[in-house]
N, C-alpha and C. Protein backbone atom coordinates (compact mmCIF):
# COMPACT_ATOMS: atom_id res chain seq x y z
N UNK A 1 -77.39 -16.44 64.74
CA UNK A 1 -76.27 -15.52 64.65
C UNK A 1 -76.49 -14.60 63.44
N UNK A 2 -76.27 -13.20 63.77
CA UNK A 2 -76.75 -12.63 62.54
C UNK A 2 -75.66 -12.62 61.58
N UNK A 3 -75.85 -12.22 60.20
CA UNK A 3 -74.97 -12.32 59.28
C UNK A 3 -74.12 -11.11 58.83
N UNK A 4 -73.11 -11.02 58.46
CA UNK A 4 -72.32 -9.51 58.19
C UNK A 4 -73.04 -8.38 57.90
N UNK A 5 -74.34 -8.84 56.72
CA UNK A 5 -75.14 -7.63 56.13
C UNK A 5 -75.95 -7.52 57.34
N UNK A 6 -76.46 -8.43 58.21
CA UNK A 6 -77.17 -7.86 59.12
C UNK A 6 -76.58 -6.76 60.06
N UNK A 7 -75.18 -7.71 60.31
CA UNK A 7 -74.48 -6.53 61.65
C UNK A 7 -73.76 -5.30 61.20
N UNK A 8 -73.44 -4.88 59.73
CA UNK A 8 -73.23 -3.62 59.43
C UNK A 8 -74.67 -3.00 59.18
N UNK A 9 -75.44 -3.36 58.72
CA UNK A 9 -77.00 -2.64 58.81
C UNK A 9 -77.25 -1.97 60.01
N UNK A 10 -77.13 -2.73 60.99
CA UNK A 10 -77.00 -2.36 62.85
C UNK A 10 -76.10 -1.60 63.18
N UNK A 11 -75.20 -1.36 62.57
CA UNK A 11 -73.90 -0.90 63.25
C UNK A 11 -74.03 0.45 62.06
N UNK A 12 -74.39 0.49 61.30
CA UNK A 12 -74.80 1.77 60.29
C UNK A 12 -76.43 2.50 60.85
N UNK A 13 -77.15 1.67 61.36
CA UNK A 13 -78.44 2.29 62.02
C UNK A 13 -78.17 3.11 63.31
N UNK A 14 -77.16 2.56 63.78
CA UNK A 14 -76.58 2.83 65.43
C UNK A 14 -75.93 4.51 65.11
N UNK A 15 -75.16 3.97 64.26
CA UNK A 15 -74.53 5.43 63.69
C UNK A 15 -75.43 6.56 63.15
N UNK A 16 -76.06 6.33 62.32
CA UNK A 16 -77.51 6.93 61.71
C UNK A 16 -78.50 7.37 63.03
N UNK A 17 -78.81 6.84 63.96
CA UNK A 17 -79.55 7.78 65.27
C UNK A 17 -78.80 8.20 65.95
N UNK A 18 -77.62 7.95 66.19
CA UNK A 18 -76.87 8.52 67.05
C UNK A 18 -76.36 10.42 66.59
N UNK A 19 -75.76 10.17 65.18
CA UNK A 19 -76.06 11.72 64.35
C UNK A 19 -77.41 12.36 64.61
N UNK A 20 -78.76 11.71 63.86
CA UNK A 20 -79.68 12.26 64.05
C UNK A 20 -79.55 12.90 65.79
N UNK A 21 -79.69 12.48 66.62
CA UNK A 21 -79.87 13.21 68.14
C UNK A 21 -78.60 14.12 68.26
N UNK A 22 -77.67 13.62 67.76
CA UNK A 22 -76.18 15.09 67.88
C UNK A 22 -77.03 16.03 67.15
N UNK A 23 -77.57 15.98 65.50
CA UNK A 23 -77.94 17.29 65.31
C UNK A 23 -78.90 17.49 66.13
N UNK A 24 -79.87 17.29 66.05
CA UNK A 24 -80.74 18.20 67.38
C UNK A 24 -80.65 18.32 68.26
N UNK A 25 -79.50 18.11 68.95
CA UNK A 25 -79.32 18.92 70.05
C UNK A 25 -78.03 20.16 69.62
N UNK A 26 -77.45 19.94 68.90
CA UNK A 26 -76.85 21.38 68.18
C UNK A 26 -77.59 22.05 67.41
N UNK A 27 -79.02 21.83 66.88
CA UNK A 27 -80.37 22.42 66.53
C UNK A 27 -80.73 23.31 67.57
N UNK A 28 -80.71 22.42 68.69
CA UNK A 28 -81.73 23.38 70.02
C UNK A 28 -80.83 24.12 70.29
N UNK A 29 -79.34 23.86 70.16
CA UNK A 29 -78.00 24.87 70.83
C UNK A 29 -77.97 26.22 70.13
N UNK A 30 -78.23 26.12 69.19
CA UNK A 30 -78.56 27.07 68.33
C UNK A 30 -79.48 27.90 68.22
N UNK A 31 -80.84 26.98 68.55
CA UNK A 31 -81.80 27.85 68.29
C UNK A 31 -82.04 28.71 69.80
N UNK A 32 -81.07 28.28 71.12
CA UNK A 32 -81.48 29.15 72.24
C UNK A 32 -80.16 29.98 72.18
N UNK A 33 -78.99 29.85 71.33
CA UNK A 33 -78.64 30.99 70.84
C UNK A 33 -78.77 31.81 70.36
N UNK A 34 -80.23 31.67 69.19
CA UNK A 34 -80.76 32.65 68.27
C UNK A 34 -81.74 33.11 68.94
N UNK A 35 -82.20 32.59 70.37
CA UNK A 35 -83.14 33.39 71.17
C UNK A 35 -82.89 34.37 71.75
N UNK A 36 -81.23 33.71 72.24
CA UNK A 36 -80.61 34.87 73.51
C UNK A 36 -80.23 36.45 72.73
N UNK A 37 -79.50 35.75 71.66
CA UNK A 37 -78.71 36.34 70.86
C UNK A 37 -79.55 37.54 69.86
N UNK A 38 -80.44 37.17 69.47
CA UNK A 38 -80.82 37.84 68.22
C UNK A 38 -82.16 37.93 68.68
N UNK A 39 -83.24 37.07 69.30
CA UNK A 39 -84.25 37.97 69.63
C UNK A 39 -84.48 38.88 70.82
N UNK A 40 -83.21 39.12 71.56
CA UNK A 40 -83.89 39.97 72.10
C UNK A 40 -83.16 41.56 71.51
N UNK A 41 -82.37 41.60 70.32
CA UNK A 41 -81.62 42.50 70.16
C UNK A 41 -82.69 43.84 69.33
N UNK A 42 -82.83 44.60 70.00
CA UNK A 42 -84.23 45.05 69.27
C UNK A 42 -83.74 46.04 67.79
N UNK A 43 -82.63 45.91 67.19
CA UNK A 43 -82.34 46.41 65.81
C UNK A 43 -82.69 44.99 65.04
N UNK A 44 -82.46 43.50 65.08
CA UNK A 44 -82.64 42.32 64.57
C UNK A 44 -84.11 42.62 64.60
N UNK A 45 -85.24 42.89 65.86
CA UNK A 45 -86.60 42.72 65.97
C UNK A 45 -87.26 43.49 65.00
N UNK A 46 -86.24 44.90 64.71
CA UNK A 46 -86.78 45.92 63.97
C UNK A 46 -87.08 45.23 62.61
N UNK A 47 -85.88 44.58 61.90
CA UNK A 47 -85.42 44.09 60.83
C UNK A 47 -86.40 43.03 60.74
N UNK A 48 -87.05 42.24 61.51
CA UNK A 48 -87.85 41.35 61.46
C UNK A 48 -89.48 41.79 61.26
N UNK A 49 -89.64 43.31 61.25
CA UNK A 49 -91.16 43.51 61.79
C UNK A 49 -91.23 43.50 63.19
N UNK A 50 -90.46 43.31 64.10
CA UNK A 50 -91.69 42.95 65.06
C UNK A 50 -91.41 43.95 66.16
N UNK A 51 -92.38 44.48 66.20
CA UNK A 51 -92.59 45.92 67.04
C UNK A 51 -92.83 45.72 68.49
N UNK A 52 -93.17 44.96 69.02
CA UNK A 52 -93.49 44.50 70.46
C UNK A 52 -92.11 44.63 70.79
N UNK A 53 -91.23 45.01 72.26
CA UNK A 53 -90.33 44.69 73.05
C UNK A 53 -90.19 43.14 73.52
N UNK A 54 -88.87 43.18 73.18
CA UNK A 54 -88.65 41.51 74.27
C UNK A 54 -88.68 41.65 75.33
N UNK A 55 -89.73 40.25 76.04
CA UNK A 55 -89.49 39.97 77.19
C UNK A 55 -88.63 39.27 77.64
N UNK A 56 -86.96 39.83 77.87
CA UNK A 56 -86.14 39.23 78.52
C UNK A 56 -86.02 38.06 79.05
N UNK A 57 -86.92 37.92 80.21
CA UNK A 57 -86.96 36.64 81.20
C UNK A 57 -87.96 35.55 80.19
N UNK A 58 -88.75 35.73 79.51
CA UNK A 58 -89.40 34.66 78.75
C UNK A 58 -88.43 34.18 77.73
N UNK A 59 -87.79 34.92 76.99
CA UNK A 59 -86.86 34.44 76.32
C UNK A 59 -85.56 33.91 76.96
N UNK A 60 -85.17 34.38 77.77
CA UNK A 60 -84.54 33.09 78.45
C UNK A 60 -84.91 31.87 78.84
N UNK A 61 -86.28 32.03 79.35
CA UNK A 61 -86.56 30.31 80.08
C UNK A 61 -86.45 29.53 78.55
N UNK A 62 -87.17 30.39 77.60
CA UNK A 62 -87.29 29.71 76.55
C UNK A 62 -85.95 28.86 75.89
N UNK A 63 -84.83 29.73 75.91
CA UNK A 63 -83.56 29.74 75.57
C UNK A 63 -83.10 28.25 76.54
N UNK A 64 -83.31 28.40 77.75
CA UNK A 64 -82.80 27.18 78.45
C UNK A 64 -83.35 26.22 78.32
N UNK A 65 -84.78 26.04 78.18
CA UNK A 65 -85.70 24.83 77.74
C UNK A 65 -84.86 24.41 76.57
N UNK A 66 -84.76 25.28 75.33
CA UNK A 66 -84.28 24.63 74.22
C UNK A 66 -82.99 23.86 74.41
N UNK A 67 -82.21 24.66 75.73
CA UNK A 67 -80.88 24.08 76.18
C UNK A 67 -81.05 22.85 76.54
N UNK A 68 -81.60 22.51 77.50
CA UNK A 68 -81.50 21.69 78.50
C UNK A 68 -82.35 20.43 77.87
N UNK A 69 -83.59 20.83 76.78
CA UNK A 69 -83.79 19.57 75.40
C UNK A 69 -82.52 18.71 74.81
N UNK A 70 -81.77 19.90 74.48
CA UNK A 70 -80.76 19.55 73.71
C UNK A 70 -79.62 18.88 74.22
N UNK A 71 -79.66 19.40 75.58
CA UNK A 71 -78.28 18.35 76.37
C UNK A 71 -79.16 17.06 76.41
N UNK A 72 -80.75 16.68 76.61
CA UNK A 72 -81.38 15.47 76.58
C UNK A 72 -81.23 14.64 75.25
N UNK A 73 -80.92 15.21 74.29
CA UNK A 73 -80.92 14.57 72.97
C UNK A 73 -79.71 14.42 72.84
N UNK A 74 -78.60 15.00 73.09
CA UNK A 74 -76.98 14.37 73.54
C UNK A 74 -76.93 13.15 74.06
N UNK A 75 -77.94 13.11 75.34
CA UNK A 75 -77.79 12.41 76.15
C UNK A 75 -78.32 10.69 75.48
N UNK A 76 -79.42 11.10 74.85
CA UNK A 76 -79.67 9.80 74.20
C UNK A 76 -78.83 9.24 73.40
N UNK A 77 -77.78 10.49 72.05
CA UNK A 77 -77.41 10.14 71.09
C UNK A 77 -75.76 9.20 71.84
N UNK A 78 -75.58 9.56 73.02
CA UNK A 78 -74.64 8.34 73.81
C UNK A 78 -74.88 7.47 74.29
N UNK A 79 -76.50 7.28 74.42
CA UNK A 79 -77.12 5.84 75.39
C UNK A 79 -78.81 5.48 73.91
N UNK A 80 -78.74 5.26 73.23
CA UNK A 80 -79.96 4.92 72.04
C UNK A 80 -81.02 3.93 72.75
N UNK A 81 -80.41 3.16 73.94
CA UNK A 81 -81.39 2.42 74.10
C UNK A 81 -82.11 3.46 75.25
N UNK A 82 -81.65 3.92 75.89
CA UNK A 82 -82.21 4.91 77.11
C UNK A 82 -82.95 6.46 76.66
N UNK A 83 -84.05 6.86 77.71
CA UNK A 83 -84.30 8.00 77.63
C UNK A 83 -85.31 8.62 76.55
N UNK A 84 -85.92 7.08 75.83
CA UNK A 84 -86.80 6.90 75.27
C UNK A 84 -88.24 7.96 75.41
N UNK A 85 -88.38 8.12 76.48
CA UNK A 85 -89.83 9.41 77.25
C UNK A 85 -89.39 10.60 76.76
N UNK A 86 -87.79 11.00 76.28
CA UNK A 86 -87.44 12.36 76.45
C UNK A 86 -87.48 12.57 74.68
N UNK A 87 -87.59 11.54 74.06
CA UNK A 87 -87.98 11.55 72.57
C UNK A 87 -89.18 11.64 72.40
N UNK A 88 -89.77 10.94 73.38
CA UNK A 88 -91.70 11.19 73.06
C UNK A 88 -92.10 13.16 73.49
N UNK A 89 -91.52 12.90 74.47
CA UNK A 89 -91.61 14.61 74.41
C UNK A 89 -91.05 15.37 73.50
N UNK A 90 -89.87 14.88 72.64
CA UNK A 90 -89.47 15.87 72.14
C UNK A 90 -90.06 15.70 70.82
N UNK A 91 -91.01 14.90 70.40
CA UNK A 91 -91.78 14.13 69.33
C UNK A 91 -93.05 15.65 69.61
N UNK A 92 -93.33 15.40 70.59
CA UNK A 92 -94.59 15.93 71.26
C UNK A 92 -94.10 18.08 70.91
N UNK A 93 -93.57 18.00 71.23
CA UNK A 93 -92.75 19.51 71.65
C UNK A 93 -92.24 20.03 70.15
N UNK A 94 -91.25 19.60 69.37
CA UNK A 94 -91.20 19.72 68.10
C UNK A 94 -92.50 20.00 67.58
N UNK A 95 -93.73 18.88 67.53
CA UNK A 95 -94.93 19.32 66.13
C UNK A 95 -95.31 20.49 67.43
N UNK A 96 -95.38 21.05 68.43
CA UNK A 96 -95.60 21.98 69.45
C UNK A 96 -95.53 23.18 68.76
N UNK A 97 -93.82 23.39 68.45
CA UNK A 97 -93.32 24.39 67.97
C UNK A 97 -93.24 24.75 66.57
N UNK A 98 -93.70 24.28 65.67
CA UNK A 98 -93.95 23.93 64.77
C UNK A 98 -95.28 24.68 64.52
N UNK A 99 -96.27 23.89 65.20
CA UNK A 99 -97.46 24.69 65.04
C UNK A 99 -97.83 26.01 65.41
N UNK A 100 -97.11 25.93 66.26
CA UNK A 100 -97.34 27.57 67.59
C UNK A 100 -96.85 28.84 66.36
N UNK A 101 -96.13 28.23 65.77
CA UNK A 101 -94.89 29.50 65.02
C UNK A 101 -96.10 29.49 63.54
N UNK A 102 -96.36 28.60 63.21
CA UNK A 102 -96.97 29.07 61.99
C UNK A 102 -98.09 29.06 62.64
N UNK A 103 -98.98 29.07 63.47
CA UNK A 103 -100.24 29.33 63.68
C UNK A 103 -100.01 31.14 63.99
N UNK A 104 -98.90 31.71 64.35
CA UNK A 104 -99.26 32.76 64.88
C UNK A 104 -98.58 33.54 63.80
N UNK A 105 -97.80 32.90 62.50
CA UNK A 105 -97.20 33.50 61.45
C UNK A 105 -98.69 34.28 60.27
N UNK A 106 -99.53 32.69 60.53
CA UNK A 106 -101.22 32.57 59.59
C UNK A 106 -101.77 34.30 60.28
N UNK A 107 -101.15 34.11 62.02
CA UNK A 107 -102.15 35.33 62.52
C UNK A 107 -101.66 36.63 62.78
N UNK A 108 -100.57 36.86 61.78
CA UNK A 108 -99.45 38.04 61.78
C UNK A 108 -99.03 38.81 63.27
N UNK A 109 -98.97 37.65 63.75
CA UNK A 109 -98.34 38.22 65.14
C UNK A 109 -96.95 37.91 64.83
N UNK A 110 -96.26 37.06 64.02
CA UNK A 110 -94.73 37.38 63.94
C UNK A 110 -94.54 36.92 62.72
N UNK A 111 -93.50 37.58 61.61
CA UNK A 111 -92.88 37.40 60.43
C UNK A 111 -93.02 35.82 60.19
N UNK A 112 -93.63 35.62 58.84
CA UNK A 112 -93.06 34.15 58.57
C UNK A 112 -92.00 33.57 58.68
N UNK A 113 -91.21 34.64 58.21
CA UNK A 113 -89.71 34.21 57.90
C UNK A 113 -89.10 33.70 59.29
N UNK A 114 -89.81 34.02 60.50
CA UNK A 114 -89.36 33.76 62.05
C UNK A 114 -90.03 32.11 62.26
N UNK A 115 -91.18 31.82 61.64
CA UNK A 115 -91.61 30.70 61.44
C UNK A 115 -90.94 29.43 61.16
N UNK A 116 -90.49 30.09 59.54
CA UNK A 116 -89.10 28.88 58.77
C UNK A 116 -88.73 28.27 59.27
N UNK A 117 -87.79 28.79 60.17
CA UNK A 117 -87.04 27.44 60.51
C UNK A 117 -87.87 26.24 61.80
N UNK A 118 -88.77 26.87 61.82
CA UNK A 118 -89.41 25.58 62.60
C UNK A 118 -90.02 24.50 62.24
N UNK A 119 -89.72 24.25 60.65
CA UNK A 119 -90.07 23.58 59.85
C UNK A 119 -88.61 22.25 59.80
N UNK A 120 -87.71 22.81 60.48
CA UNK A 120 -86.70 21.86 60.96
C UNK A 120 -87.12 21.07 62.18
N UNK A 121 -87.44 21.58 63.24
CA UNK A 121 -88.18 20.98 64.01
C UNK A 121 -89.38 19.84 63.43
N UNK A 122 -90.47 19.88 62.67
CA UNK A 122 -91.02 19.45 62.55
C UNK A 122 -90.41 18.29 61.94
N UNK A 123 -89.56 18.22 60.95
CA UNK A 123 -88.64 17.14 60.30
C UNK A 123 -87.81 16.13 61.51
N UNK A 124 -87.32 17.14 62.70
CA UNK A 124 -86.79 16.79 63.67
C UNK A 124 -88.07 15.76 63.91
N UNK A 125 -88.99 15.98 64.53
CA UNK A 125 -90.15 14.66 65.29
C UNK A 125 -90.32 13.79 63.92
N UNK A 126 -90.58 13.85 63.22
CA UNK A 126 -90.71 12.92 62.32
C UNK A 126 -89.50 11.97 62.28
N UNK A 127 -88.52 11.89 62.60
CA UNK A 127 -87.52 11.76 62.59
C UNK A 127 -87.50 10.46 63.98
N UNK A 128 -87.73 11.44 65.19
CA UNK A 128 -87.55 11.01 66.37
C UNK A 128 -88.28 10.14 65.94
N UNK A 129 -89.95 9.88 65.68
CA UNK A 129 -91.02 9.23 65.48
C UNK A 129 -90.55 7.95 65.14
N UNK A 130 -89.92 8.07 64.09
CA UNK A 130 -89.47 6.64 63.06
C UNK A 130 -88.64 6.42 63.95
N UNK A 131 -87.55 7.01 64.33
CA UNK A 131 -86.92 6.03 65.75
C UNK A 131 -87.21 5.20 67.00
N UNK A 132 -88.54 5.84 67.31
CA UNK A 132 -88.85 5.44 68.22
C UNK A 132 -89.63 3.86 67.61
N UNK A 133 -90.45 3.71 66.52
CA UNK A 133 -91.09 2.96 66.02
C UNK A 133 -90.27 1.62 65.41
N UNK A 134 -89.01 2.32 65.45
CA UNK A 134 -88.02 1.22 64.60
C UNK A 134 -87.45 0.34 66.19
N UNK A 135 -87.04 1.66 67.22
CA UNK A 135 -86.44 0.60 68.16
C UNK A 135 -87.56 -0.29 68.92
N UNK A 136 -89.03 0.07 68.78
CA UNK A 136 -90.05 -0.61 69.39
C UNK A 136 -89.85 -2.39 68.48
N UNK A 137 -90.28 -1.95 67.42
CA UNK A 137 -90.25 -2.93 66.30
C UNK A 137 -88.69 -4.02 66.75
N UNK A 138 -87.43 -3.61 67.21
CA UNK A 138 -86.04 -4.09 67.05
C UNK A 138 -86.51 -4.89 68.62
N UNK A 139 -86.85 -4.30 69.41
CA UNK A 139 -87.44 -4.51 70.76
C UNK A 139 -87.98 -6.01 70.84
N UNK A 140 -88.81 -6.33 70.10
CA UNK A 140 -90.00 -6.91 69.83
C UNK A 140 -89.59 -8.37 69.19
């Protein structure tokens, strides 16, 4: 039978991933707001450097991918034991985006500053990572 410090430890860890997956998925809510919203507005693009036109329809799928991540990371942060694959992807997809943005920041195809925040993302998988490793370990 576990002991009090054990079952508030558990019951404070439970709470502790369950936040972690609410913010990222109000991370991704956001960030396919700041897709819809602000990159395709071409006075924001101006302000950013970036001289290319938006492609509308890419930035949407993009916008809904980030959506439809983020209703998946809801979805876990109400079920922790379930849906485990949709963290490995989003483990996978995070260092994705992460790299994509500063690899092409290194190759001045878009403002660093458009980069930044994907440095939340990357914190995001690191994140997922240790979750996933802790509930393997709790598993076990």
């Amino acid at each position: 039978m576990p002991s009090d410090f054990e079952r508030a430890l558990t019951e404070s860890r439970t709470r502790y991933y369950r936040a972690l997956f609410l913010a990222s998925a109000a991370w991704n809510a956001l960030a396919a707001g700041a897709v819809l919203f602000l990159l395709t507005n071409a006075m924001f693009r101006t302000r950013l450097g970036i001289s290319n036109p938006a492609d509308p329809l890419s930035l949407q799928l993009l916008a809904s991918c980030l959506l439809l991540f983020g209703l998946g990371y809801y979805g876990v942060s109400r079920a922790l034991s379930k849906n485990h694959g949709l963290v490995k992807l989003g483990v996978i997809g995070k260092i994705a985006v992460f790299l994509l943005f500063f690899g092409h920041a290194l190759a001045g195809t878009i403002p660093v500053t458009l980069a930044v925040p994907s440095v939340v993302d990357l914190l995001f998988a690191a994140l997922f990572l240790e979750f996933l490793v802790h509930w393997r370990r709790e598993a076990q």
